[in-house]
PDB file of N, CA and C in Angstrom:
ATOM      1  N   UNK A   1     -13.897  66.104 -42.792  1.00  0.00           N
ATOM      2  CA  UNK A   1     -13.473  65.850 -41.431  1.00  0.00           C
ATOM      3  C   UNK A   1     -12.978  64.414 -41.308  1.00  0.00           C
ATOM      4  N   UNK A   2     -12.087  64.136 -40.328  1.00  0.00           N
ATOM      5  CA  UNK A   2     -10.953  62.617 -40.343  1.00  0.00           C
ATOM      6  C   UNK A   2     -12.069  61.989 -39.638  1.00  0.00           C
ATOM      7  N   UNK A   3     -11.916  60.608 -39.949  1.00  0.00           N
ATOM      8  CA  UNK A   3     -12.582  59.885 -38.943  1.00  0.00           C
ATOM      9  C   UNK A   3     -12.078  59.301 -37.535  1.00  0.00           C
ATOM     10  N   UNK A   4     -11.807  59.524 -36.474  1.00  0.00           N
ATOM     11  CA  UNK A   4     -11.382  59.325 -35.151  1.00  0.00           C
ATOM     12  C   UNK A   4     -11.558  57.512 -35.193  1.00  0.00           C
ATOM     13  N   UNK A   5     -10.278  57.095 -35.060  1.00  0.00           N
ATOM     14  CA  UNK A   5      -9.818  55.502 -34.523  1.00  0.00           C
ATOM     15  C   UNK A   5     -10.489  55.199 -33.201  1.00  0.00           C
ATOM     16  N   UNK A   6     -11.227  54.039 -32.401  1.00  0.00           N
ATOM     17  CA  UNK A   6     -11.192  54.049 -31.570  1.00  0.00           C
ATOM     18  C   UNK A   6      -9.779  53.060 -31.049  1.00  0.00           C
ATOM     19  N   UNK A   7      -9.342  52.627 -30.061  1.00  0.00           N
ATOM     20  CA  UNK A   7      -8.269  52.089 -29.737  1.00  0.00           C
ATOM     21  C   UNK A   7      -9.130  50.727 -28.438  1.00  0.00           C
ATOM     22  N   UNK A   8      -8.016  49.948 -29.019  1.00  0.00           N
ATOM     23  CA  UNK A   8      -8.496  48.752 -28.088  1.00  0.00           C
ATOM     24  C   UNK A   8      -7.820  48.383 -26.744  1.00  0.00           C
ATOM     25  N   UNK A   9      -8.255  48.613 -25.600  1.00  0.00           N
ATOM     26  CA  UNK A   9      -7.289  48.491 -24.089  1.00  0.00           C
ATOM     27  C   UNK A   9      -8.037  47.669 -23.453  1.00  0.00           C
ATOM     28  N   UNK A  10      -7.299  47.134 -22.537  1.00  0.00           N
ATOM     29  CA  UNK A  10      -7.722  46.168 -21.326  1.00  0.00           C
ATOM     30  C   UNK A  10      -8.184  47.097 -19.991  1.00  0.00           C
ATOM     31  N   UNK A  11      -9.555  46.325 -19.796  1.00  0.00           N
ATOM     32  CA  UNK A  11     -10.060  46.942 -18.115  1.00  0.00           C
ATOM     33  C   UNK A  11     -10.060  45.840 -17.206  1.00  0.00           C
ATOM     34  N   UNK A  12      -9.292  46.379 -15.903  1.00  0.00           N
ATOM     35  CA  UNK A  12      -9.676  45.186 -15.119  1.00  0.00           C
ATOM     36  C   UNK A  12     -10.750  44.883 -14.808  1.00  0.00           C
ATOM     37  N   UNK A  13     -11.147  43.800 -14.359  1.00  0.00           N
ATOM     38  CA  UNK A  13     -12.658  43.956 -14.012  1.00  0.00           C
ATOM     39  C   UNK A  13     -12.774  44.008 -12.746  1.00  0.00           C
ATOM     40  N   UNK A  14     -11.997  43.552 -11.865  1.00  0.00           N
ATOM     41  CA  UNK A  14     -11.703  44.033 -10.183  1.00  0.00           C
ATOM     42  C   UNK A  14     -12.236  45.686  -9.924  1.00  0.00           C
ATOM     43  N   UNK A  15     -11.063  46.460 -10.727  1.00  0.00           N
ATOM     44  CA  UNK A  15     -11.016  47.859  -9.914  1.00  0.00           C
ATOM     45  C   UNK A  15     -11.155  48.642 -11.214  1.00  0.00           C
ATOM     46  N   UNK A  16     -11.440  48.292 -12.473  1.00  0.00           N
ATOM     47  CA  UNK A  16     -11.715  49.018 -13.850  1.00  0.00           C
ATOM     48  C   UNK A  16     -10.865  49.947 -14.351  1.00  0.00           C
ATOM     49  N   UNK A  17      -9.672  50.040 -13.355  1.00  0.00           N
ATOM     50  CA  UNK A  17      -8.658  50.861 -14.119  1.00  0.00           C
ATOM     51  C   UNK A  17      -8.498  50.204 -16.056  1.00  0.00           C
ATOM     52  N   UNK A  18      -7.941  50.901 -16.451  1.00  0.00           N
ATOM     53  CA  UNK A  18      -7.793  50.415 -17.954  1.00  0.00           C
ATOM     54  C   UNK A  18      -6.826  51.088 -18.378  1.00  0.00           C
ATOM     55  N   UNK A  19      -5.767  49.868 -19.300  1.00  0.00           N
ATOM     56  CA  UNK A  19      -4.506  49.692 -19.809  1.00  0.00           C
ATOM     57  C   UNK A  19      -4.016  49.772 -21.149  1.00  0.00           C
ATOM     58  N   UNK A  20      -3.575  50.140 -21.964  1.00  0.00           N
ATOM     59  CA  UNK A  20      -3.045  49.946 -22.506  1.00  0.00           C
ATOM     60  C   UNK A  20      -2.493  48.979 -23.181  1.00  0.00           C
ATOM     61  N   UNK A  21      -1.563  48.089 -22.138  1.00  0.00           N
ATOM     62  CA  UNK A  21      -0.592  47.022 -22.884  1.00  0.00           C
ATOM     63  C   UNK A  21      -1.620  45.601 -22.025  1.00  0.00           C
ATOM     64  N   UNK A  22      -1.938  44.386 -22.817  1.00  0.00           N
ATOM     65  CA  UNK A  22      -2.188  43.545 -21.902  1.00  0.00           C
ATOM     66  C   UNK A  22      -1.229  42.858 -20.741  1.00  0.00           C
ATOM     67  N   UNK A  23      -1.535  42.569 -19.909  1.00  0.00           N
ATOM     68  CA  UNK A  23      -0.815  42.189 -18.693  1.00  0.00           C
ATOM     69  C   UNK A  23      -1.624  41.061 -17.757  1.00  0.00           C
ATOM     70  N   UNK A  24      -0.571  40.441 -17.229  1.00  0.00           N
ATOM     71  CA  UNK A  24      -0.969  38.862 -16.382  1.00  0.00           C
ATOM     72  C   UNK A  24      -1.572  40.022 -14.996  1.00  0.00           C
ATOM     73  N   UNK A  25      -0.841  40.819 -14.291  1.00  0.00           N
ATOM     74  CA  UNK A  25      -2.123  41.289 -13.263  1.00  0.00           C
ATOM     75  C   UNK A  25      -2.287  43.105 -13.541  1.00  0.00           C
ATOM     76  N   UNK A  26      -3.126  43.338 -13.004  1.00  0.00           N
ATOM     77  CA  UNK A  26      -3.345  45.035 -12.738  1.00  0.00           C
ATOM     78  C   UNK A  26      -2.423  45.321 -12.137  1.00  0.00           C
ATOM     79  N   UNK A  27      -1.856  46.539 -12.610  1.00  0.00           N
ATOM     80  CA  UNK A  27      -0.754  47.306 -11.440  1.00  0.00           C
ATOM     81  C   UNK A  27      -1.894  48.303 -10.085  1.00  0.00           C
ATOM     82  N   UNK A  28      -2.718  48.275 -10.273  1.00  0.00           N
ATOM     83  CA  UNK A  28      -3.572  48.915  -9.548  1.00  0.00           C
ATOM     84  C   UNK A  28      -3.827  48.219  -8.457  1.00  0.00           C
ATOM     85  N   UNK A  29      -4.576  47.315  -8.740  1.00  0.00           N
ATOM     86  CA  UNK A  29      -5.356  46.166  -7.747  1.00  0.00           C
ATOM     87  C   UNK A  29      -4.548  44.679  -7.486  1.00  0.00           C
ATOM     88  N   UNK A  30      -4.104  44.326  -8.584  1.00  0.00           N
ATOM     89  CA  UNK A  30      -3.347  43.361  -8.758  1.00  0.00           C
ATOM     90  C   UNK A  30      -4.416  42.166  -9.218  1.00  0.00           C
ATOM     91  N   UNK A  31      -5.225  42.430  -9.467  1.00  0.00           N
ATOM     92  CA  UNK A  31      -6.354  41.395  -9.545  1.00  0.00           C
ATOM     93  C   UNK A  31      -5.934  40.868 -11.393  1.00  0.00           C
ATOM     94  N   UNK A  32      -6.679  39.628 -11.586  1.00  0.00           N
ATOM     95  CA  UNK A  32      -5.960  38.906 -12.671  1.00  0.00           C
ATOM     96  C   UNK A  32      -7.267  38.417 -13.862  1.00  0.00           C
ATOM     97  N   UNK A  33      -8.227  39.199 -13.784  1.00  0.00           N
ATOM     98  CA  UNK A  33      -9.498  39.159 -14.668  1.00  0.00           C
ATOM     99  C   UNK A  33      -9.470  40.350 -15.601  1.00  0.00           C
ATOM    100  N   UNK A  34      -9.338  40.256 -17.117  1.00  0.00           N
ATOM    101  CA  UNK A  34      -9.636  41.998 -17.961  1.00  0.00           C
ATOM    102  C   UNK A  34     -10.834  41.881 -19.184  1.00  0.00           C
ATOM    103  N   UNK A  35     -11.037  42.732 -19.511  1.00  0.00           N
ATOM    104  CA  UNK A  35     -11.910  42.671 -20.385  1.00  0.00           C
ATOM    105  C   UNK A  35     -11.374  43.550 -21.480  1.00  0.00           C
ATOM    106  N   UNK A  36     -11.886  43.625 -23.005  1.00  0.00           N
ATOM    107  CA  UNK A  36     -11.495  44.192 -23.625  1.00  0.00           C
ATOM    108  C   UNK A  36     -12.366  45.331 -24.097  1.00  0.00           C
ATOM    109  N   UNK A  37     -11.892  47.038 -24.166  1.00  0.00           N
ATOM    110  CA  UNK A  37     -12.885  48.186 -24.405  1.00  0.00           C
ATOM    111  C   UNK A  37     -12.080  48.975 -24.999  1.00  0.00           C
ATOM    112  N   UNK A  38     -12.901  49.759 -26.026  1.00  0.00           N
ATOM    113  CA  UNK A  38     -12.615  50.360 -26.898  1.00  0.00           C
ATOM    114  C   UNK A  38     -12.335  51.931 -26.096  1.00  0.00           C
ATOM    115  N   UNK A  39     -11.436  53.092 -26.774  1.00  0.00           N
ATOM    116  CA  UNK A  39     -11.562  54.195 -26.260  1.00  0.00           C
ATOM    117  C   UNK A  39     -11.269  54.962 -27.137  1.00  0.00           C
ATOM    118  N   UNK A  40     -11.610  56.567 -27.317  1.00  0.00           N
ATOM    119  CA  UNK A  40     -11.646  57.196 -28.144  1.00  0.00           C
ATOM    120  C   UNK A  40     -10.212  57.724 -28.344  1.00  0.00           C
ATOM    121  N   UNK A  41      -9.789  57.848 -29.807  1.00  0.00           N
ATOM    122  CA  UNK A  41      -8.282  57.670 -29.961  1.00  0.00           C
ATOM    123  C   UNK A  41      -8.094  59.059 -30.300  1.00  0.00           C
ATOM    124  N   UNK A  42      -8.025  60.093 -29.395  1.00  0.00           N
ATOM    125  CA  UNK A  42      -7.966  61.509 -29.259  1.00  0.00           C
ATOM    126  C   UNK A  42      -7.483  61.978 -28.023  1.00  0.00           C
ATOM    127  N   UNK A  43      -5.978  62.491 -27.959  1.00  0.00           N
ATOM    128  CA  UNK A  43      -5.657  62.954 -27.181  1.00  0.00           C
ATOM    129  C   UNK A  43      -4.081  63.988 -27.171  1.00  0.00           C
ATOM    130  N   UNK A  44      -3.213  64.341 -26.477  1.00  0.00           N
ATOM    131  CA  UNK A  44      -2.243  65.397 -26.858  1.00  0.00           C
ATOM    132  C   UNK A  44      -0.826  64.912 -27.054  1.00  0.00           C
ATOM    133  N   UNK A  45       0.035  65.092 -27.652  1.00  0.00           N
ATOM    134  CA  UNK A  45       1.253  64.904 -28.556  1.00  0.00           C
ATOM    135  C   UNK A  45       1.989  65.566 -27.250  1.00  0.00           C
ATOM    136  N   UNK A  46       3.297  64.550 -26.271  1.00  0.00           N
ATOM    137  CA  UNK A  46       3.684  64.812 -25.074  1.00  0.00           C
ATOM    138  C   UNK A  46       5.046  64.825 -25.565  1.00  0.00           C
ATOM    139  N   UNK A  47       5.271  64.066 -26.185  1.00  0.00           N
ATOM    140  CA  UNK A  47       7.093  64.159 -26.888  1.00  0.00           C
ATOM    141  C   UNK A  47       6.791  63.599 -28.414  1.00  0.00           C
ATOM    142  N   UNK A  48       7.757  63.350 -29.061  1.00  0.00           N
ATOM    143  CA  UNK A  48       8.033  62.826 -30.205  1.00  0.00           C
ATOM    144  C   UNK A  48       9.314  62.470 -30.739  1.00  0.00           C
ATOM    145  N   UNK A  49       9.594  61.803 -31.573  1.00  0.00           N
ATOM    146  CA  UNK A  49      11.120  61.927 -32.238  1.00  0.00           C
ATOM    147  C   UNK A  49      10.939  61.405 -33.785  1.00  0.00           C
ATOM    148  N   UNK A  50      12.121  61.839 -34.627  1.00  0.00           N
ATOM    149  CA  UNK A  50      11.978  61.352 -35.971  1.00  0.00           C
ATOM    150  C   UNK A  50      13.178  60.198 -35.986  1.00  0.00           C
ATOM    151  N   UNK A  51      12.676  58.859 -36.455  1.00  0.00           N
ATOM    152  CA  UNK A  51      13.995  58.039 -37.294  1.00  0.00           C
ATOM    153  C   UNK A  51      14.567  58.282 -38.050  1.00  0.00           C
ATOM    154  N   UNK A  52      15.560  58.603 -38.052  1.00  0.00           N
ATOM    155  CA  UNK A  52      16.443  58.368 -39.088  1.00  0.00           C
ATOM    156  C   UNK A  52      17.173  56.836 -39.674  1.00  0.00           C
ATOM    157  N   UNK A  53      17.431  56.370 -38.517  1.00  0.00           N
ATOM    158  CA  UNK A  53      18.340  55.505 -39.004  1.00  0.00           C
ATOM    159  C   UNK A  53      17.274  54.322 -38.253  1.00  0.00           C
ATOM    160  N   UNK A  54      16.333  53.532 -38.380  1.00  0.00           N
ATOM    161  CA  UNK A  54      15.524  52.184 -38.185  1.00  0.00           C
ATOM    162  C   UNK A  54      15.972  51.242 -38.218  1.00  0.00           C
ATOM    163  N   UNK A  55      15.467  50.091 -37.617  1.00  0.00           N
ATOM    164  CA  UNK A  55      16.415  49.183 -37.454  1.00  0.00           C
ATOM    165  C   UNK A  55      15.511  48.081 -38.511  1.00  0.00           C
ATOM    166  N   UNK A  56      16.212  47.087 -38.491  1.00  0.00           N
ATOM    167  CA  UNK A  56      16.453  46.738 -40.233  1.00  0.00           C
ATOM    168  C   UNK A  56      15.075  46.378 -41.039  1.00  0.00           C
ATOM    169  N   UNK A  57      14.032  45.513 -39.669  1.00  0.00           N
ATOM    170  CA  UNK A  57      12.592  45.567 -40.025  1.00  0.00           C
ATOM    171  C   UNK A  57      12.005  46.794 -40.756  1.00  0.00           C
ATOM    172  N   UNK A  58      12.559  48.298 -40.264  1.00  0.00           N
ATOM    173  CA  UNK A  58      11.655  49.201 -40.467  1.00  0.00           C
ATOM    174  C   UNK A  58      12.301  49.975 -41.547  1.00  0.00           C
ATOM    175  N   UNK A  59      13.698  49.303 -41.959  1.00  0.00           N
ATOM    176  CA  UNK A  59      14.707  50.460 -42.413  1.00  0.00           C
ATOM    177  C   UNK A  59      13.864  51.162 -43.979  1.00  0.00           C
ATOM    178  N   UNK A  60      12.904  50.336 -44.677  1.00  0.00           N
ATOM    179  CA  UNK A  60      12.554  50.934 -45.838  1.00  0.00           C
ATOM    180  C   UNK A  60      11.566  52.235 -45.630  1.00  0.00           C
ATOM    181  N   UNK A  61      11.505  52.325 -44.158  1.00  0.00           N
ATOM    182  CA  UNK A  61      10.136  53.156 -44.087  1.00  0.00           C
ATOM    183  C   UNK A  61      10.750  54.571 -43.198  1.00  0.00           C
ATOM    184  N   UNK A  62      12.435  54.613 -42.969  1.00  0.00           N
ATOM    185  CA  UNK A  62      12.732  55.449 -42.392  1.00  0.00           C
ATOM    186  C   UNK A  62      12.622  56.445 -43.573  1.00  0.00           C
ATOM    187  N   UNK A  63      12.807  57.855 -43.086  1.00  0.00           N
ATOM    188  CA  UNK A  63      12.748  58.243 -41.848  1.00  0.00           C
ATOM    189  C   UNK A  63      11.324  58.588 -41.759  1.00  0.00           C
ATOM    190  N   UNK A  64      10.461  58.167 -40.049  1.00  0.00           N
ATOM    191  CA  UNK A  64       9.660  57.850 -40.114  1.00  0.00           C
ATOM    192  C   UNK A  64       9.614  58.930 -38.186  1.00  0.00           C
ATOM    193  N   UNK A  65       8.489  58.872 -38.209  1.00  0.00           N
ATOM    194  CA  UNK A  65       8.404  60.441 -36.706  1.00  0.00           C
ATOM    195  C   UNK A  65       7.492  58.801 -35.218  1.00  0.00           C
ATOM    196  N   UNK A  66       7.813  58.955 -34.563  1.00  0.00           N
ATOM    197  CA  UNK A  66       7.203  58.058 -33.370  1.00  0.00           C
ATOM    198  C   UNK A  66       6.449  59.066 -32.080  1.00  0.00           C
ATOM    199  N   UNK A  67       5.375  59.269 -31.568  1.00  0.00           N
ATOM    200  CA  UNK A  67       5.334  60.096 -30.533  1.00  0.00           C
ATOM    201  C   UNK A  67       4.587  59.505 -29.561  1.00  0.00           C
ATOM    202  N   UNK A  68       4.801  60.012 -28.638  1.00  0.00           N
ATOM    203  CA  UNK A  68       4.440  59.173 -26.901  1.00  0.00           C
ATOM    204  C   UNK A  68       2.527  60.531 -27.051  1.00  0.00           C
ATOM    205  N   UNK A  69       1.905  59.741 -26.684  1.00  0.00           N
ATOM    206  CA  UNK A  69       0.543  60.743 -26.651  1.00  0.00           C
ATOM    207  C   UNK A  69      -0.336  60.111 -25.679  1.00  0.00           C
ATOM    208  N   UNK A  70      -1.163  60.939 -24.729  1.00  0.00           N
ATOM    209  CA  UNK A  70      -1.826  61.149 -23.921  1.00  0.00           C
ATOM    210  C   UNK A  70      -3.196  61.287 -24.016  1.00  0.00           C
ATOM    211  N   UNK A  71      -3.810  60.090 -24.141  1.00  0.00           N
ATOM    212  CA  UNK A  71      -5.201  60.044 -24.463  1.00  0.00           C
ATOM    213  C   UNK A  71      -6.109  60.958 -23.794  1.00  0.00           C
ATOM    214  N   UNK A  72      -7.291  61.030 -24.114  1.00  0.00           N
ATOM    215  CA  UNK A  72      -7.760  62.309 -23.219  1.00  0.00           C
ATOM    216  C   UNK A  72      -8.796  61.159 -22.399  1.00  0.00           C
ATOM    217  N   UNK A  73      -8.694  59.880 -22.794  1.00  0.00           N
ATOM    218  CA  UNK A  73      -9.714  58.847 -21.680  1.00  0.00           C
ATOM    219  C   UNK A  73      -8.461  58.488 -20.526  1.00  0.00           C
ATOM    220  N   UNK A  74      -7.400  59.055 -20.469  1.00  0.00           N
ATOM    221  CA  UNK A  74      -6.215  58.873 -19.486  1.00  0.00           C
ATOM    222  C   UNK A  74      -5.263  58.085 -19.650  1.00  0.00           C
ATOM    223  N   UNK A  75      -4.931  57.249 -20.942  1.00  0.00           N
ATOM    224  CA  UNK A  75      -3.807  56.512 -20.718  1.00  0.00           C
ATOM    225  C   UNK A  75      -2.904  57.257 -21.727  1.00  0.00           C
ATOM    226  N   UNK A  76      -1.742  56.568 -21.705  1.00  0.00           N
ATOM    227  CA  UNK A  76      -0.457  57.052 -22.453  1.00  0.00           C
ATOM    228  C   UNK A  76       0.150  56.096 -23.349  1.00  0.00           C
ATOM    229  N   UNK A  77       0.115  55.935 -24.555  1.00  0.00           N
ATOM    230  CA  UNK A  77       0.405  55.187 -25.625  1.00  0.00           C
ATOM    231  C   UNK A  77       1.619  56.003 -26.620  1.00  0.00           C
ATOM    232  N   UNK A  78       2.216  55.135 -27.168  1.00  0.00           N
ATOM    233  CA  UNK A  78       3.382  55.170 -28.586  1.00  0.00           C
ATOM    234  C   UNK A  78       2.590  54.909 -29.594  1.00  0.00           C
ATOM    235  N   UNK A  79       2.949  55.930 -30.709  1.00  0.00           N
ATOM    236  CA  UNK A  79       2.704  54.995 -31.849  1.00  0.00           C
ATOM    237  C   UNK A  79       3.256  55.942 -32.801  1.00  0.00           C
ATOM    238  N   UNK A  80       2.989  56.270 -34.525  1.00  0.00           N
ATOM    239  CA  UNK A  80       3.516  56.251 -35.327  1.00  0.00           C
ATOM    240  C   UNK A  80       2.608  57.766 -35.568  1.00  0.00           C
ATOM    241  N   UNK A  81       3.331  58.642 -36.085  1.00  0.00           N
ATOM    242  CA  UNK A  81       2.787  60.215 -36.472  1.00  0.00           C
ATOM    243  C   UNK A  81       2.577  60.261 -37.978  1.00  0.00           C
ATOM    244  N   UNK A  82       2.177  60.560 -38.652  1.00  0.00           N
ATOM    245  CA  UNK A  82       1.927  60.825 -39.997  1.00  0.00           C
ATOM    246  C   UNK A  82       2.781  62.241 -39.979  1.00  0.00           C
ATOM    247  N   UNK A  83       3.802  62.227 -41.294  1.00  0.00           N
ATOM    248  CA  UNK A  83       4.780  63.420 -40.859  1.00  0.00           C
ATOM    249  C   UNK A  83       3.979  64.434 -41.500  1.00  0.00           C
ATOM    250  N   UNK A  84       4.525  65.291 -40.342  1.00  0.00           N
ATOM    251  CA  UNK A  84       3.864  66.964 -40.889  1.00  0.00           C
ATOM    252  C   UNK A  84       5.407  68.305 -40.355  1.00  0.00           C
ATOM    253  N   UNK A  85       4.887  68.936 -40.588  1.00  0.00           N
ATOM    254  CA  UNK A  85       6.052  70.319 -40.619  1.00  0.00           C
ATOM    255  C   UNK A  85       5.643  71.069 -39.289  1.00  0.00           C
ATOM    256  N   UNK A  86       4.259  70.507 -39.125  1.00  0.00           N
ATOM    257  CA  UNK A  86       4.280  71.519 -37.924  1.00  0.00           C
ATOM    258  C   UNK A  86       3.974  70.858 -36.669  1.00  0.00           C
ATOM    259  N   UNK A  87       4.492  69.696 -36.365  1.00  0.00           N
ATOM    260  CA  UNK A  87       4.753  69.005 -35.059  1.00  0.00           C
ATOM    261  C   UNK A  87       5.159  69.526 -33.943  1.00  0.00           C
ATOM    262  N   UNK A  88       4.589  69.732 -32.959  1.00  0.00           N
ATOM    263  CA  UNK A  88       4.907  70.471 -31.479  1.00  0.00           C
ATOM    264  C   UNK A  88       4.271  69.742 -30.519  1.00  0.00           C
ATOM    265  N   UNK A  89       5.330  69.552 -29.466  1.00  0.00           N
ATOM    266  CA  UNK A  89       4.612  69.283 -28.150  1.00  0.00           C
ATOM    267  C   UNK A  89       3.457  69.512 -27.211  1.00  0.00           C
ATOM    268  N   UNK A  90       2.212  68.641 -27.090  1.00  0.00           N
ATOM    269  CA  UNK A  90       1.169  69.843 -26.584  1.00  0.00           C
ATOM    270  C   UNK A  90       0.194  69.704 -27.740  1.00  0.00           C
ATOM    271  N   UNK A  91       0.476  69.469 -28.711  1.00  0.00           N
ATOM    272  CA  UNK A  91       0.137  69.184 -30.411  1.00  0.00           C
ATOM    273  C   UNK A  91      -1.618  68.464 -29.945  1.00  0.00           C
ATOM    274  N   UNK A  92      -2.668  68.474 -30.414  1.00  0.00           N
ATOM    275  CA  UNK A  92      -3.753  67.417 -30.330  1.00  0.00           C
ATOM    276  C   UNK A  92      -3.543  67.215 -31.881  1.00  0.00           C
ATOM    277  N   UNK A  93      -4.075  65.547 -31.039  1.00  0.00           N
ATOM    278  CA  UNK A  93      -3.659  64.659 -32.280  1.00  0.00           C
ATOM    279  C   UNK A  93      -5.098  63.585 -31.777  1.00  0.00           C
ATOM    280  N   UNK A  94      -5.261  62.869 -33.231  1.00  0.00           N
ATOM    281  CA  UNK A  94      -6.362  61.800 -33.401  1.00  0.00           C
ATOM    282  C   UNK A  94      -5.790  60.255 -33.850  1.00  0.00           C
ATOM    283  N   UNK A  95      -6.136  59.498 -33.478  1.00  0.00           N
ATOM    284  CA  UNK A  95      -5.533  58.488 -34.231  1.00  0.00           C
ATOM    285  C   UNK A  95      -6.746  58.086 -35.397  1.00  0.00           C
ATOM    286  N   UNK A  96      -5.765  57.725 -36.402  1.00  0.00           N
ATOM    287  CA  UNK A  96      -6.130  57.435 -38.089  1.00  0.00           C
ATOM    288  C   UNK A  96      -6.118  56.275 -38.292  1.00  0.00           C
ATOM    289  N   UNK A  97      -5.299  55.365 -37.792  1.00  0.00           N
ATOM    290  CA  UNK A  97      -5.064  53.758 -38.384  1.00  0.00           C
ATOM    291  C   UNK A  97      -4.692  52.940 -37.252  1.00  0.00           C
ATOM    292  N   UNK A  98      -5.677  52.429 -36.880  1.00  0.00           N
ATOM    293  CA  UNK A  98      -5.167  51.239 -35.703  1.00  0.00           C
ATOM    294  C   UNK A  98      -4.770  49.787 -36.255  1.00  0.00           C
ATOM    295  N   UNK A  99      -4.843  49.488 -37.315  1.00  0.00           N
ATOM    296  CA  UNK A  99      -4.708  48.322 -38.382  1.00  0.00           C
ATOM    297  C   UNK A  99      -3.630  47.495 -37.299  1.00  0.00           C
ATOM    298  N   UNK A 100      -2.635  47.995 -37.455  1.00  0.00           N
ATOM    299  CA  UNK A 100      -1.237  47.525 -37.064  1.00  0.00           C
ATOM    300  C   UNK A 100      -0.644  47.441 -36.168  1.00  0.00           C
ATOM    301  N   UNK A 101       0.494  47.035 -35.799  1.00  0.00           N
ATOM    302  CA  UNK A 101       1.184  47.131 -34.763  1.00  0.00           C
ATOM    303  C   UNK A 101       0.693  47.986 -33.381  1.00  0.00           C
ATOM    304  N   UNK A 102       0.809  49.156 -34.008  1.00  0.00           N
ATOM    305  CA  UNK A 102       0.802  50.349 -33.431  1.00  0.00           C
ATOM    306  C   UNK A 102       0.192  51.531 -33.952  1.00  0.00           C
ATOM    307  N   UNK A 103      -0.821  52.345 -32.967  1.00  0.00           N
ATOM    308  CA  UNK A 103      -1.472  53.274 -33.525  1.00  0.00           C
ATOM    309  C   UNK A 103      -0.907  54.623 -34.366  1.00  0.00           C
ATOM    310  N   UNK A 104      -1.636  54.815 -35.490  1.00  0.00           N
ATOM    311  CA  UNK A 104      -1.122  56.209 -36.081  1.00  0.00           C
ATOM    312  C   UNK A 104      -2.096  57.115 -36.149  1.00  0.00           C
ATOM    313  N   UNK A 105      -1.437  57.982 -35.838  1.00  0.00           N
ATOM    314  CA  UNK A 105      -1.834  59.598 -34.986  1.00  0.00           C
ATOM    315  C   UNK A 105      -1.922  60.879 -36.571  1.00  0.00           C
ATOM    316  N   UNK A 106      -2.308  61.702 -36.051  1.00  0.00           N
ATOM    317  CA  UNK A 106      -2.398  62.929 -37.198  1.00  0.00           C
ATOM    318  C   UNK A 106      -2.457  63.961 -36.270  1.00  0.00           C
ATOM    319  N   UNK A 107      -1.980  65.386 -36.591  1.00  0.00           N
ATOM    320  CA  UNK A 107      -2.337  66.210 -35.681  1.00  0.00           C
ATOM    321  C   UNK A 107      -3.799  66.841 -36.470  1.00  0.00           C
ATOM    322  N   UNK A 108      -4.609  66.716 -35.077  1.00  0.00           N
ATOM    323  CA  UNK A 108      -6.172  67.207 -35.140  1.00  0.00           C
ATOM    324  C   UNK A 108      -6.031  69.260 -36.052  1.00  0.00           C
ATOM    325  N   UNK A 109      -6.643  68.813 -36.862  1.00  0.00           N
ATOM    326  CA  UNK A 109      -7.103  70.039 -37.856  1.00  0.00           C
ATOM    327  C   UNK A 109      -8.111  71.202 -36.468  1.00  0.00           C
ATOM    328  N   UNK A 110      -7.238  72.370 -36.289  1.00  0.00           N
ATOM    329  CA  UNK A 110      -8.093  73.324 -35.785  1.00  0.00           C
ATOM    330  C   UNK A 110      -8.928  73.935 -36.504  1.00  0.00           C
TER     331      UNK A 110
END
């Protein structure tokens, strides 16, 4: 069995909504205090696309799959798919590698 990534987001501490990307205020509250919390990196595959053609940073690693996914703690993050053949929208997926940039996803083994 994979081991589940947790992912690192910002909570305000005003109104505790929690983000994703860091930011100077909450879009919620607007308040300007966050803290940093971990969340479980499991949630559903909403779109996707494959590179083909990367731009020049990434070009050795094309072609390479990107998908928009929907945490199941409520936020909505990008990051990098581990390619598979049977990619579909709706897909549950886990994230595998938070190392980097950007999180990478797998689709969850039924």
């Amino acid at each position: 069995m994979l081991r589940v990534s947790s992912l690192t987001m910002v909570k305000c501490t005003r109104c505790g909504r929690i983000d994703a990307a860091t930011r100077s205020l909450c879009s919620e509250c607007l308040g300007n205090s966050f803290e940093s919390v971990e969340v479980e990196g499991t949630g559903k595959l909403v779109n996707w696309t494959t590179i083909h053609r990367a731009p020049t940073r990434f070009r050795d690693e094309a072609p390479y799959q990107v998908g928009v996914v929907d945490l199941d703690s409520g936020q909505r993050v990008t990051g990098r798919l581990q390619p598979s053949t049977q990619t579909t929208i709706g897909a549950r997926v886990i994230a595998v590698d938070v190392s980097g940039p950007a999180p990478v996803f797998q689709l969850a083994q039924t």
